[in-house]
C-alpha atoms as a PDB file:
ATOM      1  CA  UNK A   1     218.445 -48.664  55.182  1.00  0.00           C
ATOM      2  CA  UNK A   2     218.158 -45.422  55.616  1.00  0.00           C
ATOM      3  CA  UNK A   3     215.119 -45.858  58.444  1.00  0.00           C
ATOM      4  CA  UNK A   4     217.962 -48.342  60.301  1.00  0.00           C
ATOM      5  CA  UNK A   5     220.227 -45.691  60.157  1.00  0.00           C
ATOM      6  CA  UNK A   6     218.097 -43.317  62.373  1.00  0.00           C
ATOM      7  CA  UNK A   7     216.572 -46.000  64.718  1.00  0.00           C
ATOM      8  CA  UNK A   8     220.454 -46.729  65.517  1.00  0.00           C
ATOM      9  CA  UNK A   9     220.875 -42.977  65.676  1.00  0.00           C
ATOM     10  CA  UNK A  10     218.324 -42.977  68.132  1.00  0.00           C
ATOM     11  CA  UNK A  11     218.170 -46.338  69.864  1.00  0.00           C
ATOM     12  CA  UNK A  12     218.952 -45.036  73.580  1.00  0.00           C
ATOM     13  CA  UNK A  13     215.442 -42.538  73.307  1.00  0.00           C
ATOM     14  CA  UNK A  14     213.214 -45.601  71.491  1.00  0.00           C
ATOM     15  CA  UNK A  15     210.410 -46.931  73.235  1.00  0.00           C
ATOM     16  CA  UNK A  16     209.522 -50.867  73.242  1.00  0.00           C
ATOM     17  CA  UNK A  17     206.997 -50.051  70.476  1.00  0.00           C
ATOM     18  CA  UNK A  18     209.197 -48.244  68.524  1.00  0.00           C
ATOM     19  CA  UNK A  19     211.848 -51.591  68.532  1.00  0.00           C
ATOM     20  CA  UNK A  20     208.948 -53.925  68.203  1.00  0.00           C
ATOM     21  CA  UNK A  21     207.941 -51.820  64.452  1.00  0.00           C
ATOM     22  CA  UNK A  22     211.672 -52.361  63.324  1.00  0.00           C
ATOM     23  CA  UNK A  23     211.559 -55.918  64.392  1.00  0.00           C
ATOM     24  CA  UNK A  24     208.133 -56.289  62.219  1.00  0.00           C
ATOM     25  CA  UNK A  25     209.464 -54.510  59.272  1.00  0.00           C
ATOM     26  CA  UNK A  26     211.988 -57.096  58.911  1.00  0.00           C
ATOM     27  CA  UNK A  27     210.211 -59.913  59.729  1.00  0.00           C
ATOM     28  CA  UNK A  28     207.228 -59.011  57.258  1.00  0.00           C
ATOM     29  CA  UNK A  29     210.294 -58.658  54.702  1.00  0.00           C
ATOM     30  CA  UNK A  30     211.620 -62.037  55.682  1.00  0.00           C
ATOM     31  CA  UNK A  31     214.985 -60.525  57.306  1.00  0.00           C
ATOM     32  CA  UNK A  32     215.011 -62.635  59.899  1.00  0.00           C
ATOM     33  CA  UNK A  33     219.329 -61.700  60.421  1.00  0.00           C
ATOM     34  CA  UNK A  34     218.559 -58.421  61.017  1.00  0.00           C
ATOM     35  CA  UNK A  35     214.843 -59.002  63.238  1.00  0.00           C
ATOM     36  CA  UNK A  36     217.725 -61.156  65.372  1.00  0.00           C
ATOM     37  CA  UNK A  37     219.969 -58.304  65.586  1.00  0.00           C
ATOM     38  CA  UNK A  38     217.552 -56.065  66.633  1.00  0.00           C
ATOM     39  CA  UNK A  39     215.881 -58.132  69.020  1.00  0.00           C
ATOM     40  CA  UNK A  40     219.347 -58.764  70.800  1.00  0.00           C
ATOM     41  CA  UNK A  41     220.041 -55.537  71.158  1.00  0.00           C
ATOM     42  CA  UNK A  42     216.717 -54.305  72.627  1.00  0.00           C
ATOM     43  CA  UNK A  43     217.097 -53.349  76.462  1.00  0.00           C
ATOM     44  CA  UNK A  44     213.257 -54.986  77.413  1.00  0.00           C
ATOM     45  CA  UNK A  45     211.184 -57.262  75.863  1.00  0.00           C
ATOM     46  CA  UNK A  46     207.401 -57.647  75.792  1.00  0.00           C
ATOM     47  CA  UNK A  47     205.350 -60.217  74.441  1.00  0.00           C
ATOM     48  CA  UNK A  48     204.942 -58.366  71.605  1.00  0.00           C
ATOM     49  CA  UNK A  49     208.412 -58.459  70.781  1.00  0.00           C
ATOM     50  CA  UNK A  50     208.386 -62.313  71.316  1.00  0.00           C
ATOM     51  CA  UNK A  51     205.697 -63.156  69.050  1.00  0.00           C
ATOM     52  CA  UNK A  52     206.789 -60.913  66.364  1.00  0.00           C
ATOM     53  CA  UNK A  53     210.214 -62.933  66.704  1.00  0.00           C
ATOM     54  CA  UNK A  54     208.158 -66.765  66.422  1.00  0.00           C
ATOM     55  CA  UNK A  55     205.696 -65.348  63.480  1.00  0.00           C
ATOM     56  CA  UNK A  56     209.062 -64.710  61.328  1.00  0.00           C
ATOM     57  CA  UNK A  57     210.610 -68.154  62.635  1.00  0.00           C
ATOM     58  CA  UNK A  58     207.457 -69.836  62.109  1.00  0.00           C
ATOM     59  CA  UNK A  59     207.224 -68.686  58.574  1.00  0.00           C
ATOM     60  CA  UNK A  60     211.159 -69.808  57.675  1.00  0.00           C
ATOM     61  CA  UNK A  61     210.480 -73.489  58.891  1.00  0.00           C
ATOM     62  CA  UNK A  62     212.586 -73.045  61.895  1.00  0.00           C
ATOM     63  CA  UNK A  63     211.597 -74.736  64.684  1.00  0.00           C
ATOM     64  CA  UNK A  64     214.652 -75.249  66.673  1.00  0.00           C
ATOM     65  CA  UNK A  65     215.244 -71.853  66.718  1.00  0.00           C
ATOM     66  CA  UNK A  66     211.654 -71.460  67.852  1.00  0.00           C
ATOM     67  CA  UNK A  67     211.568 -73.771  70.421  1.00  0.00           C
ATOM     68  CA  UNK A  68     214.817 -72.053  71.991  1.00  0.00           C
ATOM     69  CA  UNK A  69     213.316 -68.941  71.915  1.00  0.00           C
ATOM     70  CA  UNK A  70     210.732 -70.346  73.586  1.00  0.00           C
ATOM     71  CA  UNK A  71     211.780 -71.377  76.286  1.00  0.00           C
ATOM     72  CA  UNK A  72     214.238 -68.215  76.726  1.00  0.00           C
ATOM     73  CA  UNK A  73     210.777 -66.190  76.572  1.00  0.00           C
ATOM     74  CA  UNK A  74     209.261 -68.465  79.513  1.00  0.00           C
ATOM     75  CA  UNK A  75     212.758 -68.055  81.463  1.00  0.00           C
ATOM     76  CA  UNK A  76     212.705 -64.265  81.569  1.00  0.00           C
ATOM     77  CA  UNK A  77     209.502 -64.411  83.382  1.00  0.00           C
ATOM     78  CA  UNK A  78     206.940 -64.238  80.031  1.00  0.00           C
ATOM     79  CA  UNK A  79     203.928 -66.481  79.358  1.00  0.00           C
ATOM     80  CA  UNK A  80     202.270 -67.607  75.873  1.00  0.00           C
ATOM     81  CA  UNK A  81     199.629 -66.053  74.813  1.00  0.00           C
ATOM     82  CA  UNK A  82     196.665 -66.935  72.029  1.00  0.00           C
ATOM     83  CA  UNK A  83     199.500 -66.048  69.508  1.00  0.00           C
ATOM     84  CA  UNK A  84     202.448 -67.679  70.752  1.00  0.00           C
ATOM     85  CA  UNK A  85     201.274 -71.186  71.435  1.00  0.00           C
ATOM     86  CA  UNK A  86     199.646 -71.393  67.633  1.00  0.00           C
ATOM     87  CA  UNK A  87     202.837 -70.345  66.017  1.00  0.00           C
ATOM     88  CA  UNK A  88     205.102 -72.048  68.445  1.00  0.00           C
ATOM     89  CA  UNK A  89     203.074 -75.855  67.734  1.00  0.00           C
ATOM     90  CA  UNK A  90     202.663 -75.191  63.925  1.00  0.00           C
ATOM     91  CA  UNK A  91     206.180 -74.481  63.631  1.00  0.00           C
ATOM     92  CA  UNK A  92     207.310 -77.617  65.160  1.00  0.00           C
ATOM     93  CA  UNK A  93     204.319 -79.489  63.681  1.00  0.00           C
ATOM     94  CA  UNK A  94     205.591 -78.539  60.411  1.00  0.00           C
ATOM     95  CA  UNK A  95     208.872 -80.025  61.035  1.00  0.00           C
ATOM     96  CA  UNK A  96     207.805 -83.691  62.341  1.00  0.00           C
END
């Protein structure tokens, strides 16, 4: 809570890395809510940010969400990597 409070403080100064930690802290936490909320929010993405994003979808069984995410990642211009296809086809493996 209280390491939200001064990312938000701060959020216009942040660097990627910086947003891609907070999105990791919730994901590893399983807050995916709040890893949305800060992903939404963040002015530029990077592939880091992406698969951080699919490793918490993958591990809450949601593969809709994944696959949507997916190909939002692939329309801003972004291609897989070795981490984002694995995630991406054992997530929707999972649900078949």
């Amino acid at each position: 809570v209280e390491a939200r409070k001064i990312f938000d403080q701060n959020r216009t100064s942040l660097d990627i890395s910086t947003w891609n930690m907070m999105i990791t802290a919730y994901v590893q936490r399983g807050l995916m809510f709040e890893a949305h909320q800060v992903f939404d929010q963040m002015p530029v993405r990077d592939l880091v940010s992406w698969n951080t994003l699919f490793m918490g979808l993958k591990k809450n069984r949601d593969p809709e969400t994944i696959l949507r995410f997916f190909l939002e990642m692939r329309r801003s211009g972004l291609n897989p990597d070795e981490l984002t296809l694995p995630a991406i086809i054992d997530a929707v493996s999972r649900s078949a």
